[in-house]
C-alpha atoms as a PDB file:
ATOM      1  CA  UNK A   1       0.000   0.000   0.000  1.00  0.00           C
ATOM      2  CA  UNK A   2       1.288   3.485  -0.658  1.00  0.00           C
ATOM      3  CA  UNK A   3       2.402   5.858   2.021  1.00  0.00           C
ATOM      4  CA  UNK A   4       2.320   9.609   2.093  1.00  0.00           C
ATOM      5  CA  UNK A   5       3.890  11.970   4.796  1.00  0.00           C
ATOM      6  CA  UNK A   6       2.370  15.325   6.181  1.00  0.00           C
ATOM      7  CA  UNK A   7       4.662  17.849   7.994  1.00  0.00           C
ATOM      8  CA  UNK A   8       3.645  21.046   9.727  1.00  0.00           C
ATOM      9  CA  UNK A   9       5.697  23.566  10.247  1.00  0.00           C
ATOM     10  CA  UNK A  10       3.610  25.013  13.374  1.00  0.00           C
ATOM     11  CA  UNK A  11       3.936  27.995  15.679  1.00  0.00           C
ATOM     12  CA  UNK A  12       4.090  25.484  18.993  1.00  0.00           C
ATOM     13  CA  UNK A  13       5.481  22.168  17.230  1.00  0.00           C
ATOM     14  CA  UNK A  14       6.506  20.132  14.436  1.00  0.00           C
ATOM     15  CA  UNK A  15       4.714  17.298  13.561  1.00  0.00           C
ATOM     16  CA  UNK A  16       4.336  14.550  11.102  1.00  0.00           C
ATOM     17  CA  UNK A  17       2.071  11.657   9.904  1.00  0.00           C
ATOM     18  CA  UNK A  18       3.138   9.219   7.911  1.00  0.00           C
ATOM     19  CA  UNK A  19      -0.227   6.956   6.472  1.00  0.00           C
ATOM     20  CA  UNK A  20      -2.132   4.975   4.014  1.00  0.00           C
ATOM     21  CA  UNK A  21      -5.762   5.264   2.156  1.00  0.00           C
ATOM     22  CA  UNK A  22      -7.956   3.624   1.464  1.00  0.00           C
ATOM     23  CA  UNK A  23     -11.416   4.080   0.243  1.00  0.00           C
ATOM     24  CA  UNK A  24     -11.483   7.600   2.223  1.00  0.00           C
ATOM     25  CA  UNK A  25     -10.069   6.515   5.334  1.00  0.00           C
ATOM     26  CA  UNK A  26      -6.551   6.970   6.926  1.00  0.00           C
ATOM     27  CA  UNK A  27      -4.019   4.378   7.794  1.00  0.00           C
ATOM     28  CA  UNK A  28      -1.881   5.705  10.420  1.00  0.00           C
ATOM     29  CA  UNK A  29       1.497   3.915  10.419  1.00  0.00           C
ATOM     30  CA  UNK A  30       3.036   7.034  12.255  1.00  0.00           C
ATOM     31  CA  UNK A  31       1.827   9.982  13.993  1.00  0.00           C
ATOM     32  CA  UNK A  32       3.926  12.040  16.602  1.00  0.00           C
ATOM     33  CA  UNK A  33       5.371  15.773  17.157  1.00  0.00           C
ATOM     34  CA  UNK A  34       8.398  17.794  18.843  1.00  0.00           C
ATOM     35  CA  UNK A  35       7.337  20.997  20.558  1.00  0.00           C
ATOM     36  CA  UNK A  36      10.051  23.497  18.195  1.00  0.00           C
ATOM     37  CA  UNK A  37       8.214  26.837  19.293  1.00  0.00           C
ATOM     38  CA  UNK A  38       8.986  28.431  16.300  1.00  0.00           C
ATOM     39  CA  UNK A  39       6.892  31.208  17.385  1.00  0.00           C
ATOM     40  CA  UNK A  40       8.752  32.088  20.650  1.00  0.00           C
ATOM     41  CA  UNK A  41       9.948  35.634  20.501  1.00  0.00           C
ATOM     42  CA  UNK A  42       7.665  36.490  17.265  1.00  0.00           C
ATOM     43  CA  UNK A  43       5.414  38.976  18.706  1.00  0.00           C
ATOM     44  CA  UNK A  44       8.440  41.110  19.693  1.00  0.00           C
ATOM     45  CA  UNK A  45      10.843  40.940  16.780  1.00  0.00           C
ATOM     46  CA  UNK A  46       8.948  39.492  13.862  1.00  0.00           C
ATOM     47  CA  UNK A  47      11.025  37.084  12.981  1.00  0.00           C
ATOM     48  CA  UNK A  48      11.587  33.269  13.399  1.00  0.00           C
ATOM     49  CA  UNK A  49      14.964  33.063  16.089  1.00  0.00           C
ATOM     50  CA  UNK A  50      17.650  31.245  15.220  1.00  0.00           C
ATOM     51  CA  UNK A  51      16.955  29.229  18.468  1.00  0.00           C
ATOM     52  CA  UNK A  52      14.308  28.427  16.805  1.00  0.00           C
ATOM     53  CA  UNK A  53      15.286  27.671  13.551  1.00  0.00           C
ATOM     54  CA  UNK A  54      17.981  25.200  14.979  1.00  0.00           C
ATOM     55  CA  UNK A  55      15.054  23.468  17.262  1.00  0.00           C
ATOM     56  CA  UNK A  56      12.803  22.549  13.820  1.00  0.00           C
ATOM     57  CA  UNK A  57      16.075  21.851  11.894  1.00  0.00           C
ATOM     58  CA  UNK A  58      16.778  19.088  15.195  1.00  0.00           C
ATOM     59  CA  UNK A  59      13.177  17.846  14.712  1.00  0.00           C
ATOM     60  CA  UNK A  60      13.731  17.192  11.174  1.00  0.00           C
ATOM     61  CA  UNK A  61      16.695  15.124  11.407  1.00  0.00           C
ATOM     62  CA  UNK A  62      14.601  12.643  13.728  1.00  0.00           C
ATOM     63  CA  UNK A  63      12.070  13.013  11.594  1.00  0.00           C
ATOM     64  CA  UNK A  64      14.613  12.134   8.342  1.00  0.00           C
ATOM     65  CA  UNK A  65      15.301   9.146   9.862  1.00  0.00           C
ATOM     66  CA  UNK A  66      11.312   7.815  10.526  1.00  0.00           C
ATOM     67  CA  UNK A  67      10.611   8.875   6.659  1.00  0.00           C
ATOM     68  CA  UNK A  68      13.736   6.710   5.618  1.00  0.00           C
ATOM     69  CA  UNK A  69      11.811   3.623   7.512  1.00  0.00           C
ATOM     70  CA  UNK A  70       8.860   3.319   5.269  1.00  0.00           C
ATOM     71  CA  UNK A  71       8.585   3.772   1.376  1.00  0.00           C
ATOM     72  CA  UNK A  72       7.220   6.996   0.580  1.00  0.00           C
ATOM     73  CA  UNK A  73       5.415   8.291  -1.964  1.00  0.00           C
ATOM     74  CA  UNK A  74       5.100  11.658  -1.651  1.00  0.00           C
ATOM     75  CA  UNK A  75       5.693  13.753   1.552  1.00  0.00           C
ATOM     76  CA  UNK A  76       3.436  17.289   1.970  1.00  0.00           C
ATOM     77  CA  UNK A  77       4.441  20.068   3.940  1.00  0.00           C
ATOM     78  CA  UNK A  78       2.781  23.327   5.521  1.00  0.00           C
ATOM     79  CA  UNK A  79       3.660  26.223   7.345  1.00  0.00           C
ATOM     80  CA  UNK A  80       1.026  27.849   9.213  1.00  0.00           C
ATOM     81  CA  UNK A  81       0.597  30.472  11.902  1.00  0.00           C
ATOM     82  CA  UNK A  82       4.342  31.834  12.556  1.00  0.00           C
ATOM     83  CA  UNK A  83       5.741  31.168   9.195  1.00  0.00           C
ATOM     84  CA  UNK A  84       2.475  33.827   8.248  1.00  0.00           C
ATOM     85  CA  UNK A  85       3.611  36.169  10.337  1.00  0.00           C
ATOM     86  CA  UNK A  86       6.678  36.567  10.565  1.00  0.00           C
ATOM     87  CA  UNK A  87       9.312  38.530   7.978  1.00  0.00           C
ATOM     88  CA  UNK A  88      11.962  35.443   7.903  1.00  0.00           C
ATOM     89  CA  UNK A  89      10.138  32.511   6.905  1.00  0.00           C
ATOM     90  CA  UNK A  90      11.847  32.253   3.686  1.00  0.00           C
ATOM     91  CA  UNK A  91      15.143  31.216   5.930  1.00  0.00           C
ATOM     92  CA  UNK A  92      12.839  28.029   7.138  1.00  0.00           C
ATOM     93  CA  UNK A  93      11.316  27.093   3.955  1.00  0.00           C
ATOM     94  CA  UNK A  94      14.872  27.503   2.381  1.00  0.00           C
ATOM     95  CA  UNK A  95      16.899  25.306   5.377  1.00  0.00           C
ATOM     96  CA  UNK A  96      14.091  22.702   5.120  1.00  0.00           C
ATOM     97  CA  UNK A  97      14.626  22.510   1.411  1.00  0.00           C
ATOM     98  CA  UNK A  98      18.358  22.705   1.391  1.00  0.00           C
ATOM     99  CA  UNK A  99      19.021  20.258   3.903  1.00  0.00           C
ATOM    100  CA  UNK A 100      15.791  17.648   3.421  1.00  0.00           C
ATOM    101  CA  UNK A 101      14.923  18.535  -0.298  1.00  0.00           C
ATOM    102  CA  UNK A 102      11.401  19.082   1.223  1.00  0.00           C
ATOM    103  CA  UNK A 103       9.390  22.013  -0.179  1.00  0.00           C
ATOM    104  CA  UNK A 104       7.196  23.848   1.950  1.00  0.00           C
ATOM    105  CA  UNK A 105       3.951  25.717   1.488  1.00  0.00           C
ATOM    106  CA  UNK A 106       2.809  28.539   3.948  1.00  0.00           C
ATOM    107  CA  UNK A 107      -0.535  28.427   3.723  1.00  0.00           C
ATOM    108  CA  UNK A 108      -3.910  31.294   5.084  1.00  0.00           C
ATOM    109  CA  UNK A 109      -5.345  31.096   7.981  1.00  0.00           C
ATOM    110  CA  UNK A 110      -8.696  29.946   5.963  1.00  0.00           C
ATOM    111  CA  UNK A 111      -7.326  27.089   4.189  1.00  0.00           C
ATOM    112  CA  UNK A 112      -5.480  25.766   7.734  1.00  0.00           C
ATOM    113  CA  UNK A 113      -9.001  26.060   8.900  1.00  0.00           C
ATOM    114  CA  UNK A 114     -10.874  24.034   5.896  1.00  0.00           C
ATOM    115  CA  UNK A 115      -8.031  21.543   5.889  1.00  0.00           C
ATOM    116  CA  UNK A 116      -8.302  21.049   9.397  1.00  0.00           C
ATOM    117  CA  UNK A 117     -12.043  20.447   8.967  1.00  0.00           C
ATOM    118  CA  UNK A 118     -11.297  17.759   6.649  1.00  0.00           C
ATOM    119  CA  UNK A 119      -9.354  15.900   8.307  1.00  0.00           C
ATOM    120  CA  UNK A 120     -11.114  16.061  11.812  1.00  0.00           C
ATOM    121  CA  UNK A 121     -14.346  15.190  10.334  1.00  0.00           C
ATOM    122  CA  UNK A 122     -13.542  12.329   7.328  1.00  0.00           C
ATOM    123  CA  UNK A 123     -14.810   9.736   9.966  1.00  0.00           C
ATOM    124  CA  UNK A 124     -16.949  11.265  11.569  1.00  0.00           C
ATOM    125  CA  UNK A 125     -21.249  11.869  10.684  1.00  0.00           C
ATOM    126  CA  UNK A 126     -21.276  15.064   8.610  1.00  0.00           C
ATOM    127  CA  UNK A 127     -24.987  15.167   8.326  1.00  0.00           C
ATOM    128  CA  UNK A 128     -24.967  17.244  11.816  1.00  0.00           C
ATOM    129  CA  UNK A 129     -24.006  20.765  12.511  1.00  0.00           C
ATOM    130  CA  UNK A 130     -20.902  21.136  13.829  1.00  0.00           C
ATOM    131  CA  UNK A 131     -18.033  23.642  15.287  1.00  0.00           C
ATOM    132  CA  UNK A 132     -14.761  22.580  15.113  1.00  0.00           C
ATOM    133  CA  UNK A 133     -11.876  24.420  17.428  1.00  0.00           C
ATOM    134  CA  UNK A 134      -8.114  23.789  16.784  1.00  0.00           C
ATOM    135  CA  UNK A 135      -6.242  25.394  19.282  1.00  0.00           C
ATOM    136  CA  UNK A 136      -2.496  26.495  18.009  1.00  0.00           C
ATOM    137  CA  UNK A 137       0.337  28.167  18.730  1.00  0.00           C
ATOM    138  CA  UNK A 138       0.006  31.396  17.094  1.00  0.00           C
ATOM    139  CA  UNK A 139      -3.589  31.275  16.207  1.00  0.00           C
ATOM    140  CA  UNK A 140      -7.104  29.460  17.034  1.00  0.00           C
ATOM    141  CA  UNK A 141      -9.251  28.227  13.851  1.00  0.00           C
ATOM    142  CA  UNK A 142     -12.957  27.884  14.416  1.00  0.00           C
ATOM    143  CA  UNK A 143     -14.888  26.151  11.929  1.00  0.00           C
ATOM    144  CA  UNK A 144     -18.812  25.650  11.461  1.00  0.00           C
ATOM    145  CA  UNK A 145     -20.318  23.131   9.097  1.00  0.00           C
ATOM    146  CA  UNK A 146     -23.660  23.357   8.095  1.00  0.00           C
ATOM    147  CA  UNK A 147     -25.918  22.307   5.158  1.00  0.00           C
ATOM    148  CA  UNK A 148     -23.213  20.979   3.601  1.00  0.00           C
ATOM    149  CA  UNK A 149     -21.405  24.537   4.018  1.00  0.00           C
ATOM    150  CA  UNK A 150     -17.958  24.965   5.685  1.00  0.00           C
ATOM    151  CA  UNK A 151     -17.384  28.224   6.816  1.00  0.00           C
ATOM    152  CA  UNK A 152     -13.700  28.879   8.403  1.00  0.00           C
ATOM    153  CA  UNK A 153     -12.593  31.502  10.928  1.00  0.00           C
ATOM    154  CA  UNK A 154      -8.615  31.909  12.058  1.00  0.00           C
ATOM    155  CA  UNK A 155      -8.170  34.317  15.381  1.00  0.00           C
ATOM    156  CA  UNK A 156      -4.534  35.517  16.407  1.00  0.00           C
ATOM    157  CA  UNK A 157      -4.417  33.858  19.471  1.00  0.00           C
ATOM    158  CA  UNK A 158      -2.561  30.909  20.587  1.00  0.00           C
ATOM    159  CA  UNK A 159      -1.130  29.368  23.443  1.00  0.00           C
ATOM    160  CA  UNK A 160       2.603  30.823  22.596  1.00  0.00           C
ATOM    161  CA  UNK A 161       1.131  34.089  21.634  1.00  0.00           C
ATOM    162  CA  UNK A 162      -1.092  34.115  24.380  1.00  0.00           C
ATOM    163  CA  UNK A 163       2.034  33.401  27.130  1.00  0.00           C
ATOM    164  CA  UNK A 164       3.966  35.723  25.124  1.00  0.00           C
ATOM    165  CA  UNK A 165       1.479  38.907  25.131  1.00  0.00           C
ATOM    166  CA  UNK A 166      -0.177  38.403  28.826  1.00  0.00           C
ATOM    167  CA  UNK A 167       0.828  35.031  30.321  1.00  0.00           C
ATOM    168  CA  UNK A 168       4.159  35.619  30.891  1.00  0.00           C
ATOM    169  CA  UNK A 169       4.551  33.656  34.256  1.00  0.00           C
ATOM    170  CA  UNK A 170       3.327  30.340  36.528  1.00  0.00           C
ATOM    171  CA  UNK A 171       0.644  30.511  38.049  1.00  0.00           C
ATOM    172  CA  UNK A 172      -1.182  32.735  36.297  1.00  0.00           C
ATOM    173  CA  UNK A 173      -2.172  36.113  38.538  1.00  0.00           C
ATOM    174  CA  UNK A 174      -5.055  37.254  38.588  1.00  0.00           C
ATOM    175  CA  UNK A 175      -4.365  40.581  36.492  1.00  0.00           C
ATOM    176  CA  UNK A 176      -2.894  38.147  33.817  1.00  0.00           C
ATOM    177  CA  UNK A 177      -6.050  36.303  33.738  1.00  0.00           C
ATOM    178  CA  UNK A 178      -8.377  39.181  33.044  1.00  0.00           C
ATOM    179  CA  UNK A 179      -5.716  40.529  30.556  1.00  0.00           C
ATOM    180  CA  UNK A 180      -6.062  37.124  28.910  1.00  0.00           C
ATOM    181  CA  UNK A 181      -9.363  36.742  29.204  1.00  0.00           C
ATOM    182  CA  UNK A 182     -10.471  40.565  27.657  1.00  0.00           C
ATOM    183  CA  UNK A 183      -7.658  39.706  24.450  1.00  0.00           C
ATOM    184  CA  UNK A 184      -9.692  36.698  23.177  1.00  0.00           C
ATOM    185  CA  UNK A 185     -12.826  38.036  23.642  1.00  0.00           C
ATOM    186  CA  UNK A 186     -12.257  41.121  21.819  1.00  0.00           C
ATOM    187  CA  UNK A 187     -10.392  39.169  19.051  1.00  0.00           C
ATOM    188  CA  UNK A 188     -13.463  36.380  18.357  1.00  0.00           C
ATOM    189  CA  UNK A 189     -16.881  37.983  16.953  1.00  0.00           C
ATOM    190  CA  UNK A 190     -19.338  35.865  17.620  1.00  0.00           C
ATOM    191  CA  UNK A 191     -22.008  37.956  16.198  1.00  0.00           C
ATOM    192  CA  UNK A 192     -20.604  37.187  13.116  1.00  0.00           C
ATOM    193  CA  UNK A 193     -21.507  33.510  13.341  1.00  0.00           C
ATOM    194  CA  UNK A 194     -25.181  33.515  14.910  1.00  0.00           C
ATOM    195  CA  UNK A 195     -26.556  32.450  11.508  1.00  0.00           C
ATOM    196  CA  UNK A 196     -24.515  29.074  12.082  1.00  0.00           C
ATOM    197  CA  UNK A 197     -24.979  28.166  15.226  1.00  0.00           C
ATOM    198  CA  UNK A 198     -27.869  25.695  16.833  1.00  0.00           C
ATOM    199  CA  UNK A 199     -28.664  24.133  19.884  1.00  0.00           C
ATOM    200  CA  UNK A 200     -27.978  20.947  17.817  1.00  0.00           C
ATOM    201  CA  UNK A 201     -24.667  21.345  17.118  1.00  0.00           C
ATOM    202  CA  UNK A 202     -21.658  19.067  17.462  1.00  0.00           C
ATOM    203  CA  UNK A 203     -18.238  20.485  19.169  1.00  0.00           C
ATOM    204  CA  UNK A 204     -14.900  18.882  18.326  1.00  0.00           C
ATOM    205  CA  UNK A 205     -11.799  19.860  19.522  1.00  0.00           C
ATOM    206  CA  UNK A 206      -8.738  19.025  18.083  1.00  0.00           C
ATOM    207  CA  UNK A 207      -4.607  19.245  17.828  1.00  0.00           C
ATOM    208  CA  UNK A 208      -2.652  19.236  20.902  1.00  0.00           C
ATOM    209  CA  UNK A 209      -4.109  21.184  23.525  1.00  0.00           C
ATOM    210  CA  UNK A 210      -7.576  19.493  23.453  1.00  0.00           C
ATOM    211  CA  UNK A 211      -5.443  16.042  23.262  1.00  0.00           C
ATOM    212  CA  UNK A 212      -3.531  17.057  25.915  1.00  0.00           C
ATOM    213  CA  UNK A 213      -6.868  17.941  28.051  1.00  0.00           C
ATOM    214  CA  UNK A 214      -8.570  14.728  27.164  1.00  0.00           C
ATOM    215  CA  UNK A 215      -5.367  12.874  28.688  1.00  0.00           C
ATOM    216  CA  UNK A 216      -5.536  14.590  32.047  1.00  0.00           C
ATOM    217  CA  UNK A 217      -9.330  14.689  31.845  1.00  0.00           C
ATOM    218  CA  UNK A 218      -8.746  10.219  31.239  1.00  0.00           C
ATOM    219  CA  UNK A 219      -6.293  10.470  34.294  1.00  0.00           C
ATOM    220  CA  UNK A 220      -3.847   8.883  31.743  1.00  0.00           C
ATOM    221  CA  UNK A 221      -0.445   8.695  33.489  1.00  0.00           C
ATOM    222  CA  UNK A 222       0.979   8.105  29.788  1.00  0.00           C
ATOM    223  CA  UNK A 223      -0.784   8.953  26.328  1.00  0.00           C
ATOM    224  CA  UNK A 224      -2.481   6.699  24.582  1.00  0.00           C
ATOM    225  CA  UNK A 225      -4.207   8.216  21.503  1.00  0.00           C
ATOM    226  CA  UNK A 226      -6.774   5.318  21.216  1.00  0.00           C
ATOM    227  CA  UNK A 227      -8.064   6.196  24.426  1.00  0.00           C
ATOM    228  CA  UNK A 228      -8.073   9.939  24.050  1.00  0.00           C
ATOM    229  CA  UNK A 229      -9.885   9.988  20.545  1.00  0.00           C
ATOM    230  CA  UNK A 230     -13.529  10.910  20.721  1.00  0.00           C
ATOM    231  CA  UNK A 231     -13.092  11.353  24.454  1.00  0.00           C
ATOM    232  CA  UNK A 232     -15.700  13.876  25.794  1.00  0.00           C
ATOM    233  CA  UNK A 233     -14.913  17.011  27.750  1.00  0.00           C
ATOM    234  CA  UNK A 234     -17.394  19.173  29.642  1.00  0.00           C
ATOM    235  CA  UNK A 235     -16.959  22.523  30.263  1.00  0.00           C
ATOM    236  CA  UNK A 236     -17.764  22.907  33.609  1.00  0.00           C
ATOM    237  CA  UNK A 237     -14.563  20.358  34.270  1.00  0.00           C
ATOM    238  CA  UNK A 238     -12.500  22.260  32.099  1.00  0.00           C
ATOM    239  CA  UNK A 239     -13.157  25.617  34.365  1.00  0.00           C
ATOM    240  CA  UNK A 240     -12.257  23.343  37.689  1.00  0.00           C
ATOM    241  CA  UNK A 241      -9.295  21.945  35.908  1.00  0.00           C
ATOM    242  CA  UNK A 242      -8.002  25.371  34.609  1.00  0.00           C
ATOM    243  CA  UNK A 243      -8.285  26.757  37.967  1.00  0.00           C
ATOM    244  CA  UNK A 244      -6.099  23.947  39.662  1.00  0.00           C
ATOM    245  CA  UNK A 245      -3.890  24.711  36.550  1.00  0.00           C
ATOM    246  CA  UNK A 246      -3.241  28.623  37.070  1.00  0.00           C
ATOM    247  CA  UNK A 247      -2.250  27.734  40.716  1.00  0.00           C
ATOM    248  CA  UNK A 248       0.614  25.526  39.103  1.00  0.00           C
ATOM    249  CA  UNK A 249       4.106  26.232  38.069  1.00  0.00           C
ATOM    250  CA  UNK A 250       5.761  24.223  35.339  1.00  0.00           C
ATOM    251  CA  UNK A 251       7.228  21.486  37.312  1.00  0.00           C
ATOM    252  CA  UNK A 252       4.229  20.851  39.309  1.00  0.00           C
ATOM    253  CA  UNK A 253       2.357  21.240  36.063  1.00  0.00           C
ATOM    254  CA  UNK A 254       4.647  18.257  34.936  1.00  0.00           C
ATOM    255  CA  UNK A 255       4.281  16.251  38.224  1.00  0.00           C
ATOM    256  CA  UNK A 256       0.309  16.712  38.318  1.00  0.00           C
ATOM    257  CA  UNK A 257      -0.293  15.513  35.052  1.00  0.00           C
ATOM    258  CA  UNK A 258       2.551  12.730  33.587  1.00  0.00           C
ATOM    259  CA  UNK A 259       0.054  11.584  31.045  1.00  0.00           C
ATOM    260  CA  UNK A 260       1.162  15.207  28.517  1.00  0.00           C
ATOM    261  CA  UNK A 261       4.012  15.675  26.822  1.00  0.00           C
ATOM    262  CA  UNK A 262       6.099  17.630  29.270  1.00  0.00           C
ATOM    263  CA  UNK A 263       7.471  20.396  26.813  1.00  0.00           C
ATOM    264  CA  UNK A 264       3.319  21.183  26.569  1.00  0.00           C
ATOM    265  CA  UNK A 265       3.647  22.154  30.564  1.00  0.00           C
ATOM    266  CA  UNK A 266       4.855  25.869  29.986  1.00  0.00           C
ATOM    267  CA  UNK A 267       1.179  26.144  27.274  1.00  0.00           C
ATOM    268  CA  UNK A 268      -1.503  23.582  28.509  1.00  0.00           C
ATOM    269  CA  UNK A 269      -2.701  26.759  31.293  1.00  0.00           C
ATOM    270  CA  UNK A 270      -2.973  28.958  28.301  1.00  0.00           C
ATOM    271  CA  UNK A 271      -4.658  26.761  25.910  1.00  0.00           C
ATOM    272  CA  UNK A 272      -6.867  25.115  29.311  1.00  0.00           C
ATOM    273  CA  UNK A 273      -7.806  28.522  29.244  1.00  0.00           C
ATOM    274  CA  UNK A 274      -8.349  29.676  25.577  1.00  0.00           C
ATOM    275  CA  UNK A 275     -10.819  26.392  25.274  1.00  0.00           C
ATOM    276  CA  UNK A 276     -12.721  27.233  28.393  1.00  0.00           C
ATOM    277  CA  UNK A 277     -13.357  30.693  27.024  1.00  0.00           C
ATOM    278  CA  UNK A 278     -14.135  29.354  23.596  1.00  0.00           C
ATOM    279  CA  UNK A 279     -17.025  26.665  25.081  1.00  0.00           C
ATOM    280  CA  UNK A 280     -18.098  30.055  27.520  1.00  0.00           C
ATOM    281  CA  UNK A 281     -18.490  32.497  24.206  1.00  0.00           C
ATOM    282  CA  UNK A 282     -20.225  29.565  21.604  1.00  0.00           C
ATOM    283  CA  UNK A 283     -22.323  28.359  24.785  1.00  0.00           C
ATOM    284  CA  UNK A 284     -21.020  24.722  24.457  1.00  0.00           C
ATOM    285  CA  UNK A 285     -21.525  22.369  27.323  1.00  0.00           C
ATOM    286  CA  UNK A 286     -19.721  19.280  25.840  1.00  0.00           C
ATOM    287  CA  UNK A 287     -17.161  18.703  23.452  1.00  0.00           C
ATOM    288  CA  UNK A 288     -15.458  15.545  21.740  1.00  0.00           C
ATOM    289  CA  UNK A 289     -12.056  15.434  21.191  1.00  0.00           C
ATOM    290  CA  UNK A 290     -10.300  14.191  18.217  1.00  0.00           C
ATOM    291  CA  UNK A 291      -7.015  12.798  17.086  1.00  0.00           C
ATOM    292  CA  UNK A 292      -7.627  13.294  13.156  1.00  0.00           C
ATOM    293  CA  UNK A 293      -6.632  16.906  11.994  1.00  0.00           C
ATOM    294  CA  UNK A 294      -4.576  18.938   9.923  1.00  0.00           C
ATOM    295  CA  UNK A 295      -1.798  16.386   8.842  1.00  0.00           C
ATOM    296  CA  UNK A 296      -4.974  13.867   7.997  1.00  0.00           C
ATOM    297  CA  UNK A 297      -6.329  16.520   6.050  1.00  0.00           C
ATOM    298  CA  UNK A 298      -3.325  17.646   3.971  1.00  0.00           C
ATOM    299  CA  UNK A 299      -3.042  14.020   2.735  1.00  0.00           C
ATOM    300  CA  UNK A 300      -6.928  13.710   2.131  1.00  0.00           C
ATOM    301  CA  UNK A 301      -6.566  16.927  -0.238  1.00  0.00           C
ATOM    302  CA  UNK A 302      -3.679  16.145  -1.788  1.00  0.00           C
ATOM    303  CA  UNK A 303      -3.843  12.063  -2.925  1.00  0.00           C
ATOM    304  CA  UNK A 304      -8.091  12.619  -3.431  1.00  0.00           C
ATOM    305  CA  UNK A 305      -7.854  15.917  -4.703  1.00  0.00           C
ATOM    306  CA  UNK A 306     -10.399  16.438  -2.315  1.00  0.00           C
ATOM    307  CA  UNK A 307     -13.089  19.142  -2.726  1.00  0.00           C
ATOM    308  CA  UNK A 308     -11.656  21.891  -4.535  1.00  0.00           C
ATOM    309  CA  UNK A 309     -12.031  24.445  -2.521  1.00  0.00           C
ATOM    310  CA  UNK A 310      -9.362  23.342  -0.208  1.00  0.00           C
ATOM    311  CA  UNK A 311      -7.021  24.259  -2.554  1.00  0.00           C
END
């Protein structure tokens, strides 16, 4: 069977999926990440660090050595949030190709939002409504589908943003909460969307900070994917959980909770607290979490030439 790779270059972490398909549906034969932070120190000089730079070149060469285990057919690559903003990106895009002959494509906030949809919703019923939330690094995608419409929104704010504009320490103060709190709320317009949203409607979350909630929400003391996929999260937990999380510093984050990745201790408070917001502003009481996303839906679009407006 042939295998394709997905790579994205994101603002938090680099990750990778390398799978089959087959009459629509993905066969993972790897799926993992490497917090990079690409976007650490963006906001303040508008460029990608060196640091930085270095930390994705690292994750590549692990990555190299994965993509030389299987046969591959094709490998596709995106840049998202911090690649978008920033003034250096070229330096990634050219590093990555010189050193891994991989080309990559920074690509709008809209299509990371409709390919994101894609791929978080192949297996799953389309024929309800549904809002989709993918929590980043430098930005948060919100996506409604309805009557067979998909209609993407990308917001600047992320968990590295969000630690780098107001969340600068652990635990969170109270004056860092508020300042938090008042930044995503005037960033998100929900007036825009009342036309799309229903008492019906079906909330997924997806990408590594609703992952990373559905572990500690499981009680895992290591991740297991299988279990955390289509897990359910309820809001009023996720407002008890943030609270116990604000009180924490990193290490205690770390200690608390061994079932996340430890590099995602210094952003689970932030994103804890951009998803508890987002479930408070779109009035969502429940929400299933999902391990299909972007990386599914790069390979969906690009071997199916799926619908052509993801292009």
């Amino acid at each position: 069977m042939v295998n394709y790779a997905a790579i994205d270059f994101g603002s938090n972490s680099t990750r990778i999926l390398i799978a089959s398909v087959e009459n629509k549906i993905i066969e993972k034969k790897l799926k993992t990440h490497i917090v990079t932070r690409m976007a650490e120190g963006l906001l303040a000089s508008n460029s990608i660090s060196s640091d930085a730079i270095t930390r994705v070149h690292d994750a590549m060469e692990i990555f190299e050595k994965e993509l030389n285990s299987f046969e591959i057919e094709s490998i596709f690559a995106i840049g998202t949030s911090a690649m978008r903003d920033s003034n250096n990106a070229l330096n990634v895009i050219e590093m990555i190709r010189n050193n891994f002959n991989i080309n990559i494509e920074v690509i709008s906030g809209e299509k990371e939002a409709k390919l994101t949809h894609l791929g978080a919703l192949n297996e799953l019923d389309k024929s309800s409504s549904s809002i989709l939330f993918d929590i980043g690094g430098g930005s948060t995608e919100v996506i409604f589908s309805k009557d067979n419409r998909i209609i993407p929104f990308s917001y600047q704010i992320g968990v590295v943003r969000m630690t780098e504009e107001v969340l600068h320490s652990r635990p969170v103060d109270d004056i860092q909460e508020k300042a938090a709190v008042k930044i995503i709320k005037s960033r998100i317009h929900r007036e825009e969307q009342a036309d799309f949203l229903s008492d019906e409607v079906v909330a997924i979350g997806t990408a590594g900070t609703f992952t990373s909630l559905g572990a500690i929400s499981l009680g895992l003391t290591s991740y297991d994917s299988n279990k955390v996929h289509m897990h359910k999260l309820n809001k009023s937990w996720l407002s008890e959980l943030y609270s116990k999380l604000r009180l924490l510093d990193v290490e205690g984050i770390i200690n608390e909770y061994p079932g996340i990745d430890p590099a995602r201790s210094t952003t689970i408070t932030p994103g804890a607290l951009i998803a508890r917001e987002l479930m408070e502003i779109y009035e969502i009481k429940n929400l299933v979490v999902s391990e299909n996303d972007i990386l599914e839906g790069l390979i969906l679009n690009k071997v199916l030439n799926y619908l052509f407006f993801y292009n």
